[in-house]
C-alpha atoms as a PDB file:
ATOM      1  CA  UNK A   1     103.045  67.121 115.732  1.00  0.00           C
ATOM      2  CA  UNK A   2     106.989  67.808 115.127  1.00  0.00           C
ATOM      3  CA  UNK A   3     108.165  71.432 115.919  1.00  0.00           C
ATOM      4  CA  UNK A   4     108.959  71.581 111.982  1.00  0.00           C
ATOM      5  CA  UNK A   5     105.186  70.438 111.291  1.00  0.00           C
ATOM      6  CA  UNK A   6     104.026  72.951 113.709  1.00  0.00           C
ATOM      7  CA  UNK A   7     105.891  75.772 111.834  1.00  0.00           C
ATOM      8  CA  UNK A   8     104.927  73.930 108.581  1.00  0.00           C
ATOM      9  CA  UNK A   9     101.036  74.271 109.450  1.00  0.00           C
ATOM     10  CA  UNK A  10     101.326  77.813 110.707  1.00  0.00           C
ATOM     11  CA  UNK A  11     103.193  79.119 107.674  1.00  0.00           C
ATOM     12  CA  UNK A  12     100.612  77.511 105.454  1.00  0.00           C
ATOM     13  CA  UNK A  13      97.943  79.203 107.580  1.00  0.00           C
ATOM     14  CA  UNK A  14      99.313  82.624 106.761  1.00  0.00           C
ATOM     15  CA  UNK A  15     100.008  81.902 103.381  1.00  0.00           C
ATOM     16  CA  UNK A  16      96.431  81.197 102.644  1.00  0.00           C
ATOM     17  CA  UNK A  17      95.456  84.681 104.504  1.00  0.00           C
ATOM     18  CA  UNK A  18      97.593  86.514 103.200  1.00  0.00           C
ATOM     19  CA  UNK A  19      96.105  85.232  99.434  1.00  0.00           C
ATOM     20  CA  UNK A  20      92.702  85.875 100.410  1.00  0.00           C
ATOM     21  CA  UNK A  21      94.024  89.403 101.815  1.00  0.00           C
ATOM     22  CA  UNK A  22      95.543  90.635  98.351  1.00  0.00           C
ATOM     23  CA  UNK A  23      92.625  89.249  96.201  1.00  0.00           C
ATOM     24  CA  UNK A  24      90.085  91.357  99.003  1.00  0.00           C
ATOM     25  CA  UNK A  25      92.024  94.643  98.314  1.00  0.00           C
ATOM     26  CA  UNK A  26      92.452  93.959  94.496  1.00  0.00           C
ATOM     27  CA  UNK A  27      88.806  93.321  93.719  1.00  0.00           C
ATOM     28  CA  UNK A  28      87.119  96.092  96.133  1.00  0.00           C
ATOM     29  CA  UNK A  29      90.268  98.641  95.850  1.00  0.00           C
ATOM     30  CA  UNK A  30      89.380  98.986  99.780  1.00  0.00           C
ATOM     31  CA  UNK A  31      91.113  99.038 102.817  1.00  0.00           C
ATOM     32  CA  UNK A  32      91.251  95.212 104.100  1.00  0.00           C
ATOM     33  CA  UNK A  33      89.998  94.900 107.521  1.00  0.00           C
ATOM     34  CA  UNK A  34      92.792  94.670 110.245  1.00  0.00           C
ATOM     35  CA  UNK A  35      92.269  91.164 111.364  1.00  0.00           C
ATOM     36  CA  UNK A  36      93.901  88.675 114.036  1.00  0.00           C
ATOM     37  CA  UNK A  37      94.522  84.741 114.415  1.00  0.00           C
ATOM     38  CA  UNK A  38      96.087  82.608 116.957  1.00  0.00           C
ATOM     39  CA  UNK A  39      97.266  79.515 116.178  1.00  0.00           C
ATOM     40  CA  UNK A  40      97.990  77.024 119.044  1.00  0.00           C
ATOM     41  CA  UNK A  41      98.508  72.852 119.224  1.00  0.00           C
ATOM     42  CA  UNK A  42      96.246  71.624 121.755  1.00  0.00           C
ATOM     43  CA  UNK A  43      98.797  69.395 124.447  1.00  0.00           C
ATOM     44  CA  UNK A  44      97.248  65.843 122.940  1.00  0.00           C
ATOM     45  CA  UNK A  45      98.688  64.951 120.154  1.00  0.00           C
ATOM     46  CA  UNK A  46      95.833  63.426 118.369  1.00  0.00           C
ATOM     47  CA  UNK A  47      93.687  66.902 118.678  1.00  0.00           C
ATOM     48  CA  UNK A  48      93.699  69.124 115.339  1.00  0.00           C
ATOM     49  CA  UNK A  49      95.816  72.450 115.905  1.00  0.00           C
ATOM     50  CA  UNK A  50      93.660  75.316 116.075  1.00  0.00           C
ATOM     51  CA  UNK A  51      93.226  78.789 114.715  1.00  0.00           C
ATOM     52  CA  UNK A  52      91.755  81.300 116.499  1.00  0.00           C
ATOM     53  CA  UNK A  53      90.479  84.330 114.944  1.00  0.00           C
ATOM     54  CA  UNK A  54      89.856  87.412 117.337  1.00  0.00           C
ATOM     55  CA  UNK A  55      88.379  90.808 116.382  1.00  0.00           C
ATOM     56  CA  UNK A  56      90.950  93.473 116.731  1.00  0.00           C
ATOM     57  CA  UNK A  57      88.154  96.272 117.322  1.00  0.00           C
ATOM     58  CA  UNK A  58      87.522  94.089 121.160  1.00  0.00           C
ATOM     59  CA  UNK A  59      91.150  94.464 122.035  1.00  0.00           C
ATOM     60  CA  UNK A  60      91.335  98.195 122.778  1.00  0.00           C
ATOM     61  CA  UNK A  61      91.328 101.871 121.298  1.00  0.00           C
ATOM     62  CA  UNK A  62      94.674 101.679 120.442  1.00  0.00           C
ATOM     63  CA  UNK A  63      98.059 100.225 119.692  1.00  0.00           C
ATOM     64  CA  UNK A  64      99.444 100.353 122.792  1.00  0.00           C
ATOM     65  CA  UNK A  65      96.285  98.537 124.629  1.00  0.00           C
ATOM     66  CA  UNK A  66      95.809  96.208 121.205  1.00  0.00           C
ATOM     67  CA  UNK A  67      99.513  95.472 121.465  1.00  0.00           C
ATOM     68  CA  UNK A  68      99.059  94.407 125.415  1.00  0.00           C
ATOM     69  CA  UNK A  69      96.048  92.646 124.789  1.00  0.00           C
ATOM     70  CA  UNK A  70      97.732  90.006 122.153  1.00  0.00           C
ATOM     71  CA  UNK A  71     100.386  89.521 124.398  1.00  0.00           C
ATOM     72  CA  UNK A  72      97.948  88.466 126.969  1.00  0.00           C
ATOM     73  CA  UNK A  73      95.851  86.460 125.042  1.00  0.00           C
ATOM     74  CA  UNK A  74      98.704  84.534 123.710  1.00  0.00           C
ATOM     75  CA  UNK A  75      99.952  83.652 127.472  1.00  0.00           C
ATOM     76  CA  UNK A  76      96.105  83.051 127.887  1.00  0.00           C
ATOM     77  CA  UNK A  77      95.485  80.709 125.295  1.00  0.00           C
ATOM     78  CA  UNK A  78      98.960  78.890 124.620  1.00  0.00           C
ATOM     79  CA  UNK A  79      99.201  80.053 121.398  1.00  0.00           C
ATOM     80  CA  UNK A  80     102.423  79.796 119.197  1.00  0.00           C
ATOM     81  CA  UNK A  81     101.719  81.814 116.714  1.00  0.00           C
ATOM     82  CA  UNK A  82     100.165  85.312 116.335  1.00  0.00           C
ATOM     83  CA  UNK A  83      99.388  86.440 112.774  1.00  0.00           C
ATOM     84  CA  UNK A  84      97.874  89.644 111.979  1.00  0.00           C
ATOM     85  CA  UNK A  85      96.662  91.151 108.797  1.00  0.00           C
ATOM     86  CA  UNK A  86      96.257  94.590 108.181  1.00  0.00           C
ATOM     87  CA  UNK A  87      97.620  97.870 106.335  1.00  0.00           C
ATOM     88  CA  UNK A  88     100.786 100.084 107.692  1.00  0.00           C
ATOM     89  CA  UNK A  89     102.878 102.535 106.789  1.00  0.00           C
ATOM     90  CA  UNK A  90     106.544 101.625 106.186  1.00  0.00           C
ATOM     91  CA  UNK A  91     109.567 102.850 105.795  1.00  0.00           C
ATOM     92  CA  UNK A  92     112.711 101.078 104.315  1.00  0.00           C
ATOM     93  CA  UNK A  93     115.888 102.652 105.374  1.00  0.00           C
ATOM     94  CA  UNK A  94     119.352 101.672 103.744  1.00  0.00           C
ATOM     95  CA  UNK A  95     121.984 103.545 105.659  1.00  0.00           C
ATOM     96  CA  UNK A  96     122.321 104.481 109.501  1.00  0.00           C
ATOM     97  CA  UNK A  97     121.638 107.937 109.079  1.00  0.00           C
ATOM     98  CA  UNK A  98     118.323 107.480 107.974  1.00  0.00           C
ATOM     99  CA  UNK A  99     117.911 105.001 110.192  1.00  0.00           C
ATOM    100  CA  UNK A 100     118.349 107.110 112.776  1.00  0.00           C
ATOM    101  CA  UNK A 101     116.244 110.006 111.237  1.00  0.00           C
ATOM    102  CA  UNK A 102     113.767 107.127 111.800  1.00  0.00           C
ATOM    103  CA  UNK A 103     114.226 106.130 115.039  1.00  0.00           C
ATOM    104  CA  UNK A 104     114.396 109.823 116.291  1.00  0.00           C
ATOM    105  CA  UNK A 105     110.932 110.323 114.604  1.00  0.00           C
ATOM    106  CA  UNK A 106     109.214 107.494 116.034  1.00  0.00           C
ATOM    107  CA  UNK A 107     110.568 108.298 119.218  1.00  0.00           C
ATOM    108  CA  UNK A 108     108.864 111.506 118.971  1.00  0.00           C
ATOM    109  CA  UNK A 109     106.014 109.734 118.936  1.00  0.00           C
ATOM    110  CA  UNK A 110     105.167 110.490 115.348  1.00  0.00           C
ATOM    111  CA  UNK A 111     103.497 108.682 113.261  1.00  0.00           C
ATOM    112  CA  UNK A 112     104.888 107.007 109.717  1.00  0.00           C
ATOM    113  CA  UNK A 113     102.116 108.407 107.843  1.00  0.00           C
ATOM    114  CA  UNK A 114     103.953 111.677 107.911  1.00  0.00           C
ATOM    115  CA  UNK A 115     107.312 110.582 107.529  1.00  0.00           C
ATOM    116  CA  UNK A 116     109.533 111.466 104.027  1.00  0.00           C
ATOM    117  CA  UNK A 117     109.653 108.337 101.554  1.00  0.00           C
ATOM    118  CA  UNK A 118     107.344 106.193 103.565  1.00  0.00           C
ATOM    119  CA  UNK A 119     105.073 104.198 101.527  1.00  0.00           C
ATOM    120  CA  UNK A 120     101.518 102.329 102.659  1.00  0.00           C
ATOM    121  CA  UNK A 121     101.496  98.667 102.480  1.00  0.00           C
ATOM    122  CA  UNK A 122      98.771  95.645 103.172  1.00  0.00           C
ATOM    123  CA  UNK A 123     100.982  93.489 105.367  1.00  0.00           C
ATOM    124  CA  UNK A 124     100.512  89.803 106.338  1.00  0.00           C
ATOM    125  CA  UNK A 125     102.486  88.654 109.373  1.00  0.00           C
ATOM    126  CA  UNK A 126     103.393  85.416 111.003  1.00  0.00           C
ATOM    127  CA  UNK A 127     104.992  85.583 114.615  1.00  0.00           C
ATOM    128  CA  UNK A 128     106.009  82.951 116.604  1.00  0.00           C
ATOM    129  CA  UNK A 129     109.375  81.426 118.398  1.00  0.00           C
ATOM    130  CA  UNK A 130     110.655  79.561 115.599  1.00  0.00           C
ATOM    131  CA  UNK A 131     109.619  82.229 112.725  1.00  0.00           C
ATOM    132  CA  UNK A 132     109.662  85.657 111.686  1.00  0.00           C
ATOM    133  CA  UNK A 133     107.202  85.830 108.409  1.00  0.00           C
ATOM    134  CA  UNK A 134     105.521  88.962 106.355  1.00  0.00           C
ATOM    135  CA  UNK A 135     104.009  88.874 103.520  1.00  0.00           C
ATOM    136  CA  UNK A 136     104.360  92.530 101.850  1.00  0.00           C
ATOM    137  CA  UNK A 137     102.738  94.510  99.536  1.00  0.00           C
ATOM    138  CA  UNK A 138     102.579  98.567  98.126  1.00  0.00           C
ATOM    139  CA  UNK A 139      99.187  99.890  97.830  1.00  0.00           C
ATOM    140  CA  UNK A 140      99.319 101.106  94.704  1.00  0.00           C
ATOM    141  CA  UNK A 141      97.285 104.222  93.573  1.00  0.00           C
ATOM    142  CA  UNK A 142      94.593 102.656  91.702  1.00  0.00           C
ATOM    143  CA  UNK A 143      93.672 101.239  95.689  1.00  0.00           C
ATOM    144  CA  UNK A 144      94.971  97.789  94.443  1.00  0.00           C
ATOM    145  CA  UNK A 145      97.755  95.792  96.240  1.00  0.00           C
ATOM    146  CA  UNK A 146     101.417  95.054  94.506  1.00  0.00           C
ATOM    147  CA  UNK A 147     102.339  91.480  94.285  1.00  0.00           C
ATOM    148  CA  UNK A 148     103.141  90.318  98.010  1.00  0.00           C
ATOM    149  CA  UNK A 149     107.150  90.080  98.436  1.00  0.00           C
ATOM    150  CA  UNK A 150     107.976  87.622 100.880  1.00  0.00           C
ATOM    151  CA  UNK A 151     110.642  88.594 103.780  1.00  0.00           C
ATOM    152  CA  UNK A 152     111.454  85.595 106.059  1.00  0.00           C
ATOM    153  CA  UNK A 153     113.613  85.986 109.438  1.00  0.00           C
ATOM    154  CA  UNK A 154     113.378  90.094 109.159  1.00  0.00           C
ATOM    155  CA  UNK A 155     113.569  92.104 112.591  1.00  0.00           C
ATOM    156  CA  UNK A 156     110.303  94.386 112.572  1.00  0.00           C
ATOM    157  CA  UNK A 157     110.061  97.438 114.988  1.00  0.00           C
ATOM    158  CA  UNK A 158     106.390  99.064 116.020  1.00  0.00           C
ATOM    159  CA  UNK A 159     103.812  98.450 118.782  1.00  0.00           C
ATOM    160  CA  UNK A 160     102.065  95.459 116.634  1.00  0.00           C
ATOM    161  CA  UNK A 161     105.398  93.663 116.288  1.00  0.00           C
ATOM    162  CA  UNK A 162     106.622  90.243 117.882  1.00  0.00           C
ATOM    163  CA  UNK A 163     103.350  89.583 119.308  1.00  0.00           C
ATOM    164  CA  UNK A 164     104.100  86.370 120.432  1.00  0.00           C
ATOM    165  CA  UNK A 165     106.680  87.612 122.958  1.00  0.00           C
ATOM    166  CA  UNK A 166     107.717  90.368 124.457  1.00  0.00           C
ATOM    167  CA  UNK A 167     111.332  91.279 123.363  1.00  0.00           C
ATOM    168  CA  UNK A 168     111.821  94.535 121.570  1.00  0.00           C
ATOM    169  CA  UNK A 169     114.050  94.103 118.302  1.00  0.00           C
ATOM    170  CA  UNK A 170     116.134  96.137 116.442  1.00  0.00           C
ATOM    171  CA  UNK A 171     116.412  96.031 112.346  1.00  0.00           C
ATOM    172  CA  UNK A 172     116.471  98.037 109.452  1.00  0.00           C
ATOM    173  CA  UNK A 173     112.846  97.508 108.783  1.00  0.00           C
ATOM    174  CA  UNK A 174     109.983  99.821 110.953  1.00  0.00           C
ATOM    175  CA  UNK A 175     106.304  98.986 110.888  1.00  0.00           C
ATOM    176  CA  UNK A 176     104.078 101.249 112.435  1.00  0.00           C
END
């Protein structure tokens, strides 16, 4: 496979999850379970590329440890891609100073669930080195899910962010 069909396959992998996500939490007005895939392209080039589902309840207690844990698996496995599905709380900020605000309130350690304006969203998210993907929607009150907004090549900020490497980013954007 190219690199383009590689990011082709991938993006139609979380495409289809993130569907499947939205219909869940629109038909059972319930919290979808957090879930986690791999995707990786075995070295022969005649072997199907593979997606690897993992239960995120195995990888630790917490974000920190679940956060580690991807990180290693990906190195582990050779994955390429690292998409997760689950619910957040985010927060959208438009000028510095309440970026900032933000920043200084995660840095506290706080969480978003607290913070002023934030809202709760279901949240599919591809990761990988040649894409930055989420698929985003507002739970609305009624427990259903908004339609899914799609945000290609955003930076995201939180523990359960660029899973598929390491770098820390910086954006207007915080998911936590």
């Amino acid at each position: 496979m190219t690199e383009e069909e590689k990011r082709g396959f991938a993006i139609e992998v979380v495409e289809g999850l993130a569907h499947i996500a939205k219909q869940y939490r629109c038909e059972t007005r319930s919290e979808v379970p957090m879930s986690v895939h791999f995707i990786r392209f075995p070295e022969q080039s005649d072997l199907r590329p593979e997606v690897i589902p993992v239960d995120p309840t195995r990888l630790g207690d917490d974000k920190e440890t679940m956060a580690l844990s991807i990180r290693l698996m990906v190195q582990m496995l050779g994955a390429r891609y690292v998409i997760m599905v689950n619910e957040a709380w985010a927060s959208y900020q438009d000028s510095t100073d309440e970026l900032e605000a933000l920043e200084t309130w995660t840095a506290a350690g706080k969480s978003l669930e607290h913070f002023p304006g934030r809202k709760e969203v279901l949240m599919v998210s591809l990761d990988g080195p040649d894409v930055s993907l989420m698929f985003s929607g507002i739970i609305q009150e009624d427990g259903s899910a908004s339609t899914l907004e799609r945000m290609e090549g955003l930076e995201t900020h939180g523990r359960l962010a660029n899973l598929s490497y390491p770098q820390a980013t910086k954006g207007s954007e915080v998911w936590n």
